[in-house]
Every structure is written in structure tokens, then in C-alpha cells.
PDB file of N, CA and C in Angstrom:
ATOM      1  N   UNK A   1     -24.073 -14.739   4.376  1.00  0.00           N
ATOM      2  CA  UNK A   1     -23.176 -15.773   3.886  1.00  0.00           C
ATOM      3  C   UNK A   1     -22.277 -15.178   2.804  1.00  0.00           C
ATOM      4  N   UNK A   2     -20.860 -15.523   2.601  1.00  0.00           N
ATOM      5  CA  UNK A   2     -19.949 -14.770   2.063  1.00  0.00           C
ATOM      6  C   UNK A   2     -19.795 -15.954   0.367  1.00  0.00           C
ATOM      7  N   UNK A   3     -19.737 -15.291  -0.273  1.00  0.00           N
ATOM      8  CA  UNK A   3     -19.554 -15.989  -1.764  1.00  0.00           C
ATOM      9  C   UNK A   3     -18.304 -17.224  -1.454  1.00  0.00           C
ATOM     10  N   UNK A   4     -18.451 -17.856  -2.337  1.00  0.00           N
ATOM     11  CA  UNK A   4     -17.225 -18.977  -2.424  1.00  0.00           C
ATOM     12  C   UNK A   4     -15.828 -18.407  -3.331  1.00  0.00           C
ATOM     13  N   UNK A   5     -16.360 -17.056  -4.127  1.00  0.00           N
ATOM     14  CA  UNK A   5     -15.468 -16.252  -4.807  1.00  0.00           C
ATOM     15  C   UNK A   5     -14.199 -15.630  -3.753  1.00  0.00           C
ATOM     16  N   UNK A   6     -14.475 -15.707  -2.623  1.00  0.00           N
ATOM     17  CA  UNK A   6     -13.993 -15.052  -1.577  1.00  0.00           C
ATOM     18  C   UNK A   6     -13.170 -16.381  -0.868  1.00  0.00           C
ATOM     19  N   UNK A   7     -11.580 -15.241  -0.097  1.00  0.00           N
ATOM     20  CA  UNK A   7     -10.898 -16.286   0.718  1.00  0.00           C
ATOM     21  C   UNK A   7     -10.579 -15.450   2.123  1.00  0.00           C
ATOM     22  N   UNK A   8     -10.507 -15.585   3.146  1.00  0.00           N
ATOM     23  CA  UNK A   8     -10.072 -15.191   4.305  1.00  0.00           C
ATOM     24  C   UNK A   8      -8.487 -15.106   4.233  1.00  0.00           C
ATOM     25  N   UNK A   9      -7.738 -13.942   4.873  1.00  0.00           N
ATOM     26  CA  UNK A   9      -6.202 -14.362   5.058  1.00  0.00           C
ATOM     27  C   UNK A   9      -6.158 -13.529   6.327  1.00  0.00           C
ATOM     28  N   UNK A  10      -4.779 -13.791   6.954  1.00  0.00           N
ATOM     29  CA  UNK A  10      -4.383 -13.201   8.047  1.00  0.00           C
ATOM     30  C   UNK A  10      -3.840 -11.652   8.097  1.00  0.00           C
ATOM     31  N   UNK A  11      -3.608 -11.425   8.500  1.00  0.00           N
ATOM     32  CA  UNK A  11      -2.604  -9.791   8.537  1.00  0.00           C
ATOM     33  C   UNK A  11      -1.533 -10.201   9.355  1.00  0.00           C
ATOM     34  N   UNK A  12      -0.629  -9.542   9.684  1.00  0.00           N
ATOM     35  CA  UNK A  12       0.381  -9.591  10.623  1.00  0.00           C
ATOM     36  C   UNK A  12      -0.087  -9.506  12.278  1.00  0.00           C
ATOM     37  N   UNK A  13      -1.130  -8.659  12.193  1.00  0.00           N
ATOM     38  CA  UNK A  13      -1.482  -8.534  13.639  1.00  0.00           C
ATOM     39  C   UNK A  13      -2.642  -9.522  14.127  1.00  0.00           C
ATOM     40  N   UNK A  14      -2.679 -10.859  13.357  1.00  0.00           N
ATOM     41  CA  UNK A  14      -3.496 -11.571  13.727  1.00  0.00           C
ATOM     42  C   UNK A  14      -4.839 -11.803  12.819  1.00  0.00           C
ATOM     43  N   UNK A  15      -5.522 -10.840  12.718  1.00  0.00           N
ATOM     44  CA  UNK A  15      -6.639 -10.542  12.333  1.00  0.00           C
ATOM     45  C   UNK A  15      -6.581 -11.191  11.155  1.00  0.00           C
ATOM     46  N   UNK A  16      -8.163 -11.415  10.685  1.00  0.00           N
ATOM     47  CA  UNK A  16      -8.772 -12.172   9.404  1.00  0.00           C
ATOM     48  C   UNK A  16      -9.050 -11.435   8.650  1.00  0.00           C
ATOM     49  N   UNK A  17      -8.917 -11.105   7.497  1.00  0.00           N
ATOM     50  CA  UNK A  17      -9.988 -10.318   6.370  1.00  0.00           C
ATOM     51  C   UNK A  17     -10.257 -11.109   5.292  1.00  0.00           C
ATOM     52  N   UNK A  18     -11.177 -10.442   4.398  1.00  0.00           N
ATOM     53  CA  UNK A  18     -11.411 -11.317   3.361  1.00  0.00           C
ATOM     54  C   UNK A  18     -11.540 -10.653   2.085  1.00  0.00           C
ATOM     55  N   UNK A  19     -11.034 -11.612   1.377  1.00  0.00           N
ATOM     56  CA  UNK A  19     -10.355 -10.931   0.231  1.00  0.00           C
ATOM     57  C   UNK A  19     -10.978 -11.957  -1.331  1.00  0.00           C
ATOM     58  N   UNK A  20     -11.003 -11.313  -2.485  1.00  0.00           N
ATOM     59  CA  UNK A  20     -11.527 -11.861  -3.343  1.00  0.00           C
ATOM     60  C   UNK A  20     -10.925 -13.112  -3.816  1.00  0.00           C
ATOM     61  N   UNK A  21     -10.630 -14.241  -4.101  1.00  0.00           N
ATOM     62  CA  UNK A  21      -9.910 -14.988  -4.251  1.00  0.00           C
ATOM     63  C   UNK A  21      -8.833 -15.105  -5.288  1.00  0.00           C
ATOM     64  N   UNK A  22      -8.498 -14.195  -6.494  1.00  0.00           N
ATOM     65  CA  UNK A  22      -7.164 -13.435  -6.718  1.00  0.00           C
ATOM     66  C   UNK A  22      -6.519 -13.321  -6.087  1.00  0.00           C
ATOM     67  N   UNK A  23      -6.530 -12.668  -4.413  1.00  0.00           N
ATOM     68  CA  UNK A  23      -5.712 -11.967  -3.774  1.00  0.00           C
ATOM     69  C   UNK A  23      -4.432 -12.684  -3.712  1.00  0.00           C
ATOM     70  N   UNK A  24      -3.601 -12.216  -3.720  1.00  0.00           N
ATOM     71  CA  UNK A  24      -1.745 -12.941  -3.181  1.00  0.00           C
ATOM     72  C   UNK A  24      -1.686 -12.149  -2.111  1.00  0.00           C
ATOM     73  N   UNK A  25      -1.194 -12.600  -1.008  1.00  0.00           N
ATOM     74  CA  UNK A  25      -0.915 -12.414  -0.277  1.00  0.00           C
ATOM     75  C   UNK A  25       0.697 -12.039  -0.336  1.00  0.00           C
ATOM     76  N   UNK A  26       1.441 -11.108  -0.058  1.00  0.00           N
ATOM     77  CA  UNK A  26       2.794 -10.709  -0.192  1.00  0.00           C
ATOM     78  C   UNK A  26       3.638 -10.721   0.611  1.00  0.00           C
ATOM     79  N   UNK A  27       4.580  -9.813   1.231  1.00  0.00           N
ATOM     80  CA  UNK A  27       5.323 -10.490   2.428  1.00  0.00           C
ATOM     81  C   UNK A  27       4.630  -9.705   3.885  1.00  0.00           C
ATOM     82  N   UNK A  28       4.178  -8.853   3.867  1.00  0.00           N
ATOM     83  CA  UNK A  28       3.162  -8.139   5.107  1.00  0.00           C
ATOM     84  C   UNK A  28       2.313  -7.868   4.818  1.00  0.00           C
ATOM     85  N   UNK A  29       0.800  -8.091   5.249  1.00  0.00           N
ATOM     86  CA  UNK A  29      -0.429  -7.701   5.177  1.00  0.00           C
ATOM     87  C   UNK A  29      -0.592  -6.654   6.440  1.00  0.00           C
ATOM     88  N   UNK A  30      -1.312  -5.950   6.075  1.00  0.00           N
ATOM     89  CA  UNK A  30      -1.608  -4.756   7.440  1.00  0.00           C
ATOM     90  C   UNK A  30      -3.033  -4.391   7.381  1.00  0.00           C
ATOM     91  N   UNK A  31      -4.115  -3.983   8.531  1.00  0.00           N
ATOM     92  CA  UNK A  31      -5.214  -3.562   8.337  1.00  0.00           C
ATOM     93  C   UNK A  31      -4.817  -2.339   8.814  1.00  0.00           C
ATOM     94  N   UNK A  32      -5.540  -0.996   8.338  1.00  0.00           N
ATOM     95  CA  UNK A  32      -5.486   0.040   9.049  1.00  0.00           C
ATOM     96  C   UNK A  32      -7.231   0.387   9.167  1.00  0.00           C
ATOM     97  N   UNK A  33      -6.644   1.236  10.290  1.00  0.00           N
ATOM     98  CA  UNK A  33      -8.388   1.748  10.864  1.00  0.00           C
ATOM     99  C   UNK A  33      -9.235   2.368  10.114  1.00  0.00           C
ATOM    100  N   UNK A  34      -9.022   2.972   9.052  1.00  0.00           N
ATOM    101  CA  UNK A  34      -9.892   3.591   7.927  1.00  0.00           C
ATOM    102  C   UNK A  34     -10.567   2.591   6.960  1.00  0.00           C
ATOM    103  N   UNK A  35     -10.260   1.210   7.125  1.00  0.00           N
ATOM    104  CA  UNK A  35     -11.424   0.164   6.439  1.00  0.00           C
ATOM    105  C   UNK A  35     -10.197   0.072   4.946  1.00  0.00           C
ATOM    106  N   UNK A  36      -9.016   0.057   5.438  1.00  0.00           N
ATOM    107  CA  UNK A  36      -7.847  -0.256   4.132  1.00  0.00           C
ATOM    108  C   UNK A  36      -7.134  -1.048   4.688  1.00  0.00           C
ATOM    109  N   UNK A  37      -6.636  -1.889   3.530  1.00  0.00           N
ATOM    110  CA  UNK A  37      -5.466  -2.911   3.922  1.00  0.00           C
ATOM    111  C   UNK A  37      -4.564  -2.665   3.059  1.00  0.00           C
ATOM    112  N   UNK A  38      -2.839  -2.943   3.544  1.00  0.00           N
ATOM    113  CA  UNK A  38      -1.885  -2.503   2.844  1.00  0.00           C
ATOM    114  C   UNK A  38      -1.239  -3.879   2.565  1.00  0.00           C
ATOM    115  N   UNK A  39      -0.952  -4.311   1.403  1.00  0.00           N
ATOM    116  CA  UNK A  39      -0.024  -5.374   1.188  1.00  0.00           C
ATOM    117  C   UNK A  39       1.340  -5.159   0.956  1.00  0.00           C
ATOM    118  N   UNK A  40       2.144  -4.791   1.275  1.00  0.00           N
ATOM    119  CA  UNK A  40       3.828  -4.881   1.318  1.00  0.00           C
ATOM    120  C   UNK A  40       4.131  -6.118   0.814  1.00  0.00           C
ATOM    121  N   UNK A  41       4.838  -6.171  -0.564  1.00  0.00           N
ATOM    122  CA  UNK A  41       5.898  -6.351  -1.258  1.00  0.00           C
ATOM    123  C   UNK A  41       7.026  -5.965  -1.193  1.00  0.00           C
ATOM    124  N   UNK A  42       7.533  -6.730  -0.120  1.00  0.00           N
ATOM    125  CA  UNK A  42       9.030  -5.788   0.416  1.00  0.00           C
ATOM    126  C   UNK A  42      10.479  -6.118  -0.527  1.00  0.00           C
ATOM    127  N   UNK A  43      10.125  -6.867  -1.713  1.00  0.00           N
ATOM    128  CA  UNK A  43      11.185  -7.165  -2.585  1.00  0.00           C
ATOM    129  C   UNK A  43      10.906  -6.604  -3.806  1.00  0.00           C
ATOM    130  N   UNK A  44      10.187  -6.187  -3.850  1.00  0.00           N
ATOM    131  CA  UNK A  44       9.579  -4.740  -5.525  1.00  0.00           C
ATOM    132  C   UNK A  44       9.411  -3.369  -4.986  1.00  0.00           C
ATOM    133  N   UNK A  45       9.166  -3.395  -3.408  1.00  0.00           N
ATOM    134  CA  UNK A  45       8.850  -2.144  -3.091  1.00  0.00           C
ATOM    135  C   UNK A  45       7.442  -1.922  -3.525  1.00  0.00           C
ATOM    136  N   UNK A  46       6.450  -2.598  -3.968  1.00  0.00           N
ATOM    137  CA  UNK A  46       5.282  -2.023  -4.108  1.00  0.00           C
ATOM    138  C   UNK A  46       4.477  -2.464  -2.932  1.00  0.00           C
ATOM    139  N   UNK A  47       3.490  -1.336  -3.042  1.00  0.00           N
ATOM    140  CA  UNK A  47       2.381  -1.574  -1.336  1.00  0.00           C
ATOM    141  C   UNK A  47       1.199  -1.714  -2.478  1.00  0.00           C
ATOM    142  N   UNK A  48       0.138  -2.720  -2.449  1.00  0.00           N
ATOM    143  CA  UNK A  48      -1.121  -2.683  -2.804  1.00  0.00           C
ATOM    144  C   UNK A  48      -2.339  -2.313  -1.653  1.00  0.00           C
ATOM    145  N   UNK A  49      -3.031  -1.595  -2.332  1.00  0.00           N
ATOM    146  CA  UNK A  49      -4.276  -0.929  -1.134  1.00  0.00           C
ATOM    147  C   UNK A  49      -5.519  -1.939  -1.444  1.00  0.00           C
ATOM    148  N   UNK A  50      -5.694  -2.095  -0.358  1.00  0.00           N
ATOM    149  CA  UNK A  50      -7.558  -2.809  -0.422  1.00  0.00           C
ATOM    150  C   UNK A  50      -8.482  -2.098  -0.124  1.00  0.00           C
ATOM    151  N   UNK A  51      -9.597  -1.538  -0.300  1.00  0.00           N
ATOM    152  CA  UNK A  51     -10.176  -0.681   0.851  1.00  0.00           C
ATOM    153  C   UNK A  51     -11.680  -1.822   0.508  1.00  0.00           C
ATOM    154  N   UNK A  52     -12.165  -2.048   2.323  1.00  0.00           N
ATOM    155  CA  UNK A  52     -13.239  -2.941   2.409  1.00  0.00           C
ATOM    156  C   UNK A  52     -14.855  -2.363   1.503  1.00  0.00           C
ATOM    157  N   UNK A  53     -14.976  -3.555   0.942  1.00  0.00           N
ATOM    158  CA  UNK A  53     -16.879  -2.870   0.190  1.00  0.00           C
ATOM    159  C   UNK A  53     -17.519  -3.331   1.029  1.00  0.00           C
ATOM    160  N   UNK A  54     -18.787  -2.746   0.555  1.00  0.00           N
ATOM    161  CA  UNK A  54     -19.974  -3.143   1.401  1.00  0.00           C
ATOM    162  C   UNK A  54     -20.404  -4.564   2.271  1.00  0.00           C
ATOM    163  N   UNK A  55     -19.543  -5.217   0.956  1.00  0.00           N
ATOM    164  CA  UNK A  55     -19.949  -7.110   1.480  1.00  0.00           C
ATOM    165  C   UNK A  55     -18.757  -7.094   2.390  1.00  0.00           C
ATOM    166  N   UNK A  56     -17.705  -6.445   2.858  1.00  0.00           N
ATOM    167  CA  UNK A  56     -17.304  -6.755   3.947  1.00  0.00           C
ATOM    168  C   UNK A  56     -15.919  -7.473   2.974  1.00  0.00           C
ATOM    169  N   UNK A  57     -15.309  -7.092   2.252  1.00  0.00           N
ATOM    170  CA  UNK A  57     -14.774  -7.943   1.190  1.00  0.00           C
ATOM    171  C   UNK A  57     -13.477  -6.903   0.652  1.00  0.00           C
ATOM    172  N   UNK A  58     -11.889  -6.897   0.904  1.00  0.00           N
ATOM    173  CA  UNK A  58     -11.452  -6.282   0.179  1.00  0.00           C
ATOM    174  C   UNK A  58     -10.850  -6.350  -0.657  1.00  0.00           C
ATOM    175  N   UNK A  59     -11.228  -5.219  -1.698  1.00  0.00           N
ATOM    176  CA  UNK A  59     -11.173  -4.912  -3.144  1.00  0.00           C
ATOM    177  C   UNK A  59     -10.011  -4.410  -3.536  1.00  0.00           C
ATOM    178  N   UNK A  60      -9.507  -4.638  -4.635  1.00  0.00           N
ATOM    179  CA  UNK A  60      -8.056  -3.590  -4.840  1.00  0.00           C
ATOM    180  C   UNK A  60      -8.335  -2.484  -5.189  1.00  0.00           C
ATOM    181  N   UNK A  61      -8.054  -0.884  -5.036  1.00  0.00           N
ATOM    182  CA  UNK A  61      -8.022   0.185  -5.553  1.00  0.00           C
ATOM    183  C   UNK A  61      -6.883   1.164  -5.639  1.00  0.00           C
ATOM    184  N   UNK A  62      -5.551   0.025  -5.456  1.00  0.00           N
ATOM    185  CA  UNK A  62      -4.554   0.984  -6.107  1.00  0.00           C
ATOM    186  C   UNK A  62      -3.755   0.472  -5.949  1.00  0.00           C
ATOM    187  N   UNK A  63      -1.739   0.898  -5.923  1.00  0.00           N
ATOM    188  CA  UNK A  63      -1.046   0.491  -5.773  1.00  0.00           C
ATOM    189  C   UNK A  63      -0.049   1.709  -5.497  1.00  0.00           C
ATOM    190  N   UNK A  64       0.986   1.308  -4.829  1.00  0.00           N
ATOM    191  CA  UNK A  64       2.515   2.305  -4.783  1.00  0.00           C
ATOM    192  C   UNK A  64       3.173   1.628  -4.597  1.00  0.00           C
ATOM    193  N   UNK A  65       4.492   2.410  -5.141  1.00  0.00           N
ATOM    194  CA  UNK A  65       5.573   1.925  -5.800  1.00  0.00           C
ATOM    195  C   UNK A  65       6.552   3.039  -4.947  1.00  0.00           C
ATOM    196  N   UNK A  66       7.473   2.546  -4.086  1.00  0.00           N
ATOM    197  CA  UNK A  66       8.413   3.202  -3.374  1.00  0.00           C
ATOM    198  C   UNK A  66       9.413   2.832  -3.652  1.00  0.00           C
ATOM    199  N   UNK A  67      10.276   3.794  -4.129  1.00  0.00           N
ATOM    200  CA  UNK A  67      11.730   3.511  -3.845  1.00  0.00           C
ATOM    201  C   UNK A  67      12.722   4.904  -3.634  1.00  0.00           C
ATOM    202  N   UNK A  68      14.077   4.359  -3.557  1.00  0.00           N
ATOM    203  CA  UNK A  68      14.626   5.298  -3.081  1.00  0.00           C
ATOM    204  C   UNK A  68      16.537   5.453  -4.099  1.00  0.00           C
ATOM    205  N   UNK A  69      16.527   6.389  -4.571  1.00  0.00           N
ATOM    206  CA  UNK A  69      17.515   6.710  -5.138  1.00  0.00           C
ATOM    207  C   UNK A  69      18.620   7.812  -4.882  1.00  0.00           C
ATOM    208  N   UNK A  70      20.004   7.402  -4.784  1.00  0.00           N
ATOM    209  CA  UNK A  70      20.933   8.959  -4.467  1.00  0.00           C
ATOM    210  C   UNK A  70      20.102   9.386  -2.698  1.00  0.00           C
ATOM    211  N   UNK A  71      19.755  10.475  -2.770  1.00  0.00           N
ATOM    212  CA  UNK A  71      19.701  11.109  -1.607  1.00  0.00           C
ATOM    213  C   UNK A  71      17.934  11.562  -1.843  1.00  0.00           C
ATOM    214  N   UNK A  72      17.011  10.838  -2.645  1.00  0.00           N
ATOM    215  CA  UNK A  72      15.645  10.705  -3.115  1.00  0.00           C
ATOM    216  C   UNK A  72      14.908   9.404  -2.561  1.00  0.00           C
ATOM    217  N   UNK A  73      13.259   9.792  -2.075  1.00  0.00           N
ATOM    218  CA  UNK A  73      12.789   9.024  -1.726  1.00  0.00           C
ATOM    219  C   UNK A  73      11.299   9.158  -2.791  1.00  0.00           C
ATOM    220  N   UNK A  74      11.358   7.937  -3.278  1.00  0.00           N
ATOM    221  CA  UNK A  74      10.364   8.415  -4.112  1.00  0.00           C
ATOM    222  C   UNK A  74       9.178   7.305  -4.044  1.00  0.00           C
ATOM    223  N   UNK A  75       7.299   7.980  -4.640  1.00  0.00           N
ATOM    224  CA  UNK A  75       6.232   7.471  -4.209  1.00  0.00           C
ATOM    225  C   UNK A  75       5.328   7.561  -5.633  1.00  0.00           C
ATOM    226  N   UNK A  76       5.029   6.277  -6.251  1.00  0.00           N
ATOM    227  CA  UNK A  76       4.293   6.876  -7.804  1.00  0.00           C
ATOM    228  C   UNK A  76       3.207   5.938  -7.223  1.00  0.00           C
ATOM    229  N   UNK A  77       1.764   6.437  -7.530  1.00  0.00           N
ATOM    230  CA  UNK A  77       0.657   5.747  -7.119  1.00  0.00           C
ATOM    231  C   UNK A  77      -0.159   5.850  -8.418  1.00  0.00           C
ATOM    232  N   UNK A  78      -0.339   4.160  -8.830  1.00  0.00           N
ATOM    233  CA  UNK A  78      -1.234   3.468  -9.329  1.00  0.00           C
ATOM    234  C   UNK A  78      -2.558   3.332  -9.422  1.00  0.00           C
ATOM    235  N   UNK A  79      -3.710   4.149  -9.735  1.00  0.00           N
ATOM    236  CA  UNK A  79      -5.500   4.091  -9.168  1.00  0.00           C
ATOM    237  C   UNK A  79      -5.946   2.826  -9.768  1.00  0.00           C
ATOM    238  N   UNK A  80      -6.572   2.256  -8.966  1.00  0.00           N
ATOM    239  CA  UNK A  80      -7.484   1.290  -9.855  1.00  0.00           C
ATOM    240  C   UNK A  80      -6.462   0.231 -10.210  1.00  0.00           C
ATOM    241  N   UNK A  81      -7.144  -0.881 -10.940  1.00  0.00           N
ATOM    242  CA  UNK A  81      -7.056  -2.044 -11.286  1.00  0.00           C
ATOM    243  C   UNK A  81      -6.126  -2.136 -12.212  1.00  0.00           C
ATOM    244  N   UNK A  82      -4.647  -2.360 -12.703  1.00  0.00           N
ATOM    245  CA  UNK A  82      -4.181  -2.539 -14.277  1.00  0.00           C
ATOM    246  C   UNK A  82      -4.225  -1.000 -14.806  1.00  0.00           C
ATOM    247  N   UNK A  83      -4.147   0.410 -13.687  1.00  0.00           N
ATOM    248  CA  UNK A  83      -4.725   1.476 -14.624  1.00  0.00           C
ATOM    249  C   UNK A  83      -3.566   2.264 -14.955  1.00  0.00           C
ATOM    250  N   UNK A  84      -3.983   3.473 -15.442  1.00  0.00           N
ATOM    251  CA  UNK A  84      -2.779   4.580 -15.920  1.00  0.00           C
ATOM    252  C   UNK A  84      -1.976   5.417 -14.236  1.00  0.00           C
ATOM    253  N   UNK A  85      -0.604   5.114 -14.398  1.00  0.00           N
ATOM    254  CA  UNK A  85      -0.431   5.954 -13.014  1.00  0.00           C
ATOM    255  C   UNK A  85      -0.967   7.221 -12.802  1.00  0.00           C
ATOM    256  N   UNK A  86      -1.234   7.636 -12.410  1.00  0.00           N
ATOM    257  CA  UNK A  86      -1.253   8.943 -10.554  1.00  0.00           C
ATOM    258  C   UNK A  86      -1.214   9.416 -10.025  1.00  0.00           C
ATOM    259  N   UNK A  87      -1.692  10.466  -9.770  1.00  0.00           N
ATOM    260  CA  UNK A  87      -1.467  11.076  -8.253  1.00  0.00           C
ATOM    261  C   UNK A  87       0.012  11.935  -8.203  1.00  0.00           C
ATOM    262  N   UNK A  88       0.986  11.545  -7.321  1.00  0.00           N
ATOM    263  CA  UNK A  88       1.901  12.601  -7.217  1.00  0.00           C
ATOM    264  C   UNK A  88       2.989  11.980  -6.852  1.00  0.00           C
ATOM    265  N   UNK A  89       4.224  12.402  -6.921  1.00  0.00           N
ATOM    266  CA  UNK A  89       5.684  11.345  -6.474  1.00  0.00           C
ATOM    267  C   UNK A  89       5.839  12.356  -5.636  1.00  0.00           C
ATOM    268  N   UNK A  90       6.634  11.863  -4.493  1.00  0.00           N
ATOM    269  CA  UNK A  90       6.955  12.332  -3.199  1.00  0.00           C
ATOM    270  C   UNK A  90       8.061  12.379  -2.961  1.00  0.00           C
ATOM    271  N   UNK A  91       9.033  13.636  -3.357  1.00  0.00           N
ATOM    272  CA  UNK A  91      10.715  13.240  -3.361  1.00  0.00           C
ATOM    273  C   UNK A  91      10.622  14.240  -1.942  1.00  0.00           C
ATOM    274  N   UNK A  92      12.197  13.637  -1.049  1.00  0.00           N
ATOM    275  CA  UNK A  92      12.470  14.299  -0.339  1.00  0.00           C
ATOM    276  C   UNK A  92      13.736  13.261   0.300  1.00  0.00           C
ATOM    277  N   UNK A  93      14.559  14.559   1.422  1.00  0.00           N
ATOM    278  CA  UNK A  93      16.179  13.493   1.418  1.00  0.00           C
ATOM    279  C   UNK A  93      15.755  12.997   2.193  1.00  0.00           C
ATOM    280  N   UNK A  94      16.833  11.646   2.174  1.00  0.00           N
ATOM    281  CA  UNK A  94      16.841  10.258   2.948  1.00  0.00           C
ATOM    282  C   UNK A  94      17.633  10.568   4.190  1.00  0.00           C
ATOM    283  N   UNK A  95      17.114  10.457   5.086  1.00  0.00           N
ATOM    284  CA  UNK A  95      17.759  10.500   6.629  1.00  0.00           C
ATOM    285  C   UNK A  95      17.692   9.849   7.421  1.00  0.00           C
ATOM    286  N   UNK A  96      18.663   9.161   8.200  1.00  0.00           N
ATOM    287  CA  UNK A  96      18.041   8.153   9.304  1.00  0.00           C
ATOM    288  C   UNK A  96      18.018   9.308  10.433  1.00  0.00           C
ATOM    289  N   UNK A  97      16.670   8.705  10.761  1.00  0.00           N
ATOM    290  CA  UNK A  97      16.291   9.547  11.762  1.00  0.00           C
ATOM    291  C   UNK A  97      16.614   9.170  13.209  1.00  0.00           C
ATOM    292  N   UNK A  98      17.427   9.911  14.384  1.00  0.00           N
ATOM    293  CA  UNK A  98      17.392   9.633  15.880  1.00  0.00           C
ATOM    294  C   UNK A  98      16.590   9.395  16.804  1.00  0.00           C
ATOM    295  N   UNK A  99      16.588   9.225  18.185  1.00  0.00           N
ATOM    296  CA  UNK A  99      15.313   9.662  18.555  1.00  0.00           C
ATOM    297  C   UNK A  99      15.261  10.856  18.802  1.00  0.00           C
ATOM    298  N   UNK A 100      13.693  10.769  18.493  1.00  0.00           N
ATOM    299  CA  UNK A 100      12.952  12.508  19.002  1.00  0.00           C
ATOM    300  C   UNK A 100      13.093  12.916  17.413  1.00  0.00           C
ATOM    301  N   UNK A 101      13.971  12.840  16.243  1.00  0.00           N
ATOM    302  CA  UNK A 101      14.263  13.797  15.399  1.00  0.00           C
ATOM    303  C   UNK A 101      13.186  13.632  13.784  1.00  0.00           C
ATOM    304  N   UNK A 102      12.957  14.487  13.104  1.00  0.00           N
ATOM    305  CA  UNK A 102      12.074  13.823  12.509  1.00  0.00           C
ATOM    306  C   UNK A 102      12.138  14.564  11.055  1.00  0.00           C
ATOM    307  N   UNK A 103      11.568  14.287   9.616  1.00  0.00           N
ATOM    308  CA  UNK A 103      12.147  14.477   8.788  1.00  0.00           C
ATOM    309  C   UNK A 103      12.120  16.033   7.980  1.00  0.00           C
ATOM    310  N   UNK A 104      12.820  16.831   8.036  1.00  0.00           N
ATOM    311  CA  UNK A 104      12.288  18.307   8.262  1.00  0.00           C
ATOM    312  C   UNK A 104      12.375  18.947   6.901  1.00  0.00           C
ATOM    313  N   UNK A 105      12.933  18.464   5.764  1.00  0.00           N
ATOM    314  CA  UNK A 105      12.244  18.835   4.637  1.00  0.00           C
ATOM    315  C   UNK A 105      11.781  17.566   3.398  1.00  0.00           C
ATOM    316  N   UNK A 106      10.583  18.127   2.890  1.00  0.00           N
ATOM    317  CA  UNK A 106      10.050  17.084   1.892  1.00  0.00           C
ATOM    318  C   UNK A 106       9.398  18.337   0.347  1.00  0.00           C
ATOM    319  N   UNK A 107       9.681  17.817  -0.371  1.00  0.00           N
ATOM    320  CA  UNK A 107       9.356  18.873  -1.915  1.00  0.00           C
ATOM    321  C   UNK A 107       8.662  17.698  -2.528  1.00  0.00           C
ATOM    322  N   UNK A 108       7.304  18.827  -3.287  1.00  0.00           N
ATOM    323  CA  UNK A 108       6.235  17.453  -3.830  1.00  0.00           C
ATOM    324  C   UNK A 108       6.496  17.822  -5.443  1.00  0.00           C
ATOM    325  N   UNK A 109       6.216  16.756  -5.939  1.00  0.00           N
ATOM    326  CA  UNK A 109       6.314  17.068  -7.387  1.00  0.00           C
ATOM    327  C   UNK A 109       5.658  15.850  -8.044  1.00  0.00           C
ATOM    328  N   UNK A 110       5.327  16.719  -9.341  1.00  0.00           N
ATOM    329  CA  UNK A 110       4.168  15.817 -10.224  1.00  0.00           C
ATOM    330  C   UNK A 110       4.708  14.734 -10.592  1.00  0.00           C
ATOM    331  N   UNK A 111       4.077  13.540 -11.047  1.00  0.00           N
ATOM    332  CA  UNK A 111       4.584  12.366 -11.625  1.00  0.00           C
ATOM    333  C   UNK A 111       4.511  12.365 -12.939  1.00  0.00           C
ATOM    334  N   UNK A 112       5.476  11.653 -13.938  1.00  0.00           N
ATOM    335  CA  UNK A 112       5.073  11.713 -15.506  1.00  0.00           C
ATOM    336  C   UNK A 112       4.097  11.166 -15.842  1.00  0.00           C
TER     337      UNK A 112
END
């Protein structure tokens, strides 16, 4: 039996998960196969990560923040709850891609 702390929501592809009852739901929910859910905020550009616990319940454990500037695509990731940023920013040029064609250079660099 699942706590009353807990709420069920949808994803885009149908599916149910369940989430602590904080959760907001944003403008796309996504499950992916590794036991994570991505929340898209497609008007801040931030993605929040869930990854499922034991009770079957997902938890927040991070956040990113995408955007894109000039001829820069950039990625600052958030760990944890309210925490200190992260991890690594991900610059590289902006291209619309054709078919078949795909993005052929990317340069990594530290975040402040």
C-alpha cells in the first residue's frame, strides 16, 4: 500500500508514476528506461530528474538548465534537492541538423 504522501501523474506516453506529493507536474513528463523521469519545463528551459526508490516512488535528484546562446548550446546540472550546482556545461555549435546528418563537433567545459 502506497503512503497518502504520494500522488500518481501521467507522462506523455500514457503511463502512471508516482510521485511524492510536492511534485508539479510541468509541461512534459517523460519516463525513461533506466527507472528516471524527466520533467520538461519548456518555458525556463529546465528538465527536473526523478529517479524511482525502492517504494516505487519518484524522488527528485537533480535538475538542468539548458539554454542556448550566439552559436552556444549550453547544460549546467543541479545535484540534489535546493543544492550547489554541478557537474559540467556542455557548449557546442547550434546546427539544425538534415536528415542522416548529425552534430560533429561538441567541446566540454567546466561549470563555475
Amino acid at each position: 500500500m502506497y503512503s497518502k504522501d504520494t500522488q500518481i501523474v501521467e507522462t506523455t506516453t500514457g503511463k502512471w508514476l508516482r510521485f511524492p506529493n510536492h511534485f508539479k507536474k510541468s509541461t512534459c513528463l517523460v519516463e525513461l528506461s533506466n527507472q528516471i523521469s524527466l520533467n520538461i519545463d519548456s518555458k525556463s528551459g529546465s528538465v527536473f530528474v526523478h529517479k524511482k526508490d525502492d517504494n516505487q516512488v519518484y524522488q527528485p535528484v537533480g535538475e538542468l538548465f539548458i539554454s542556448a546562446s550566439n552559436n552556444q548550446i549550453q547544460c549546467t546540472a543541479v545535484q540534489g534537492w535546493m543544492q550547489e550546482r554541478v557537474g559540467n556545461v556542455i557548449r557546442g555549435p547550434v546546427q539544425s541538423l538534415g536528415e542522416g546528418e548529425a552534430v560533429k563537433e561538441l567541446d566540454k567545459g567546466e561549470s563555475a
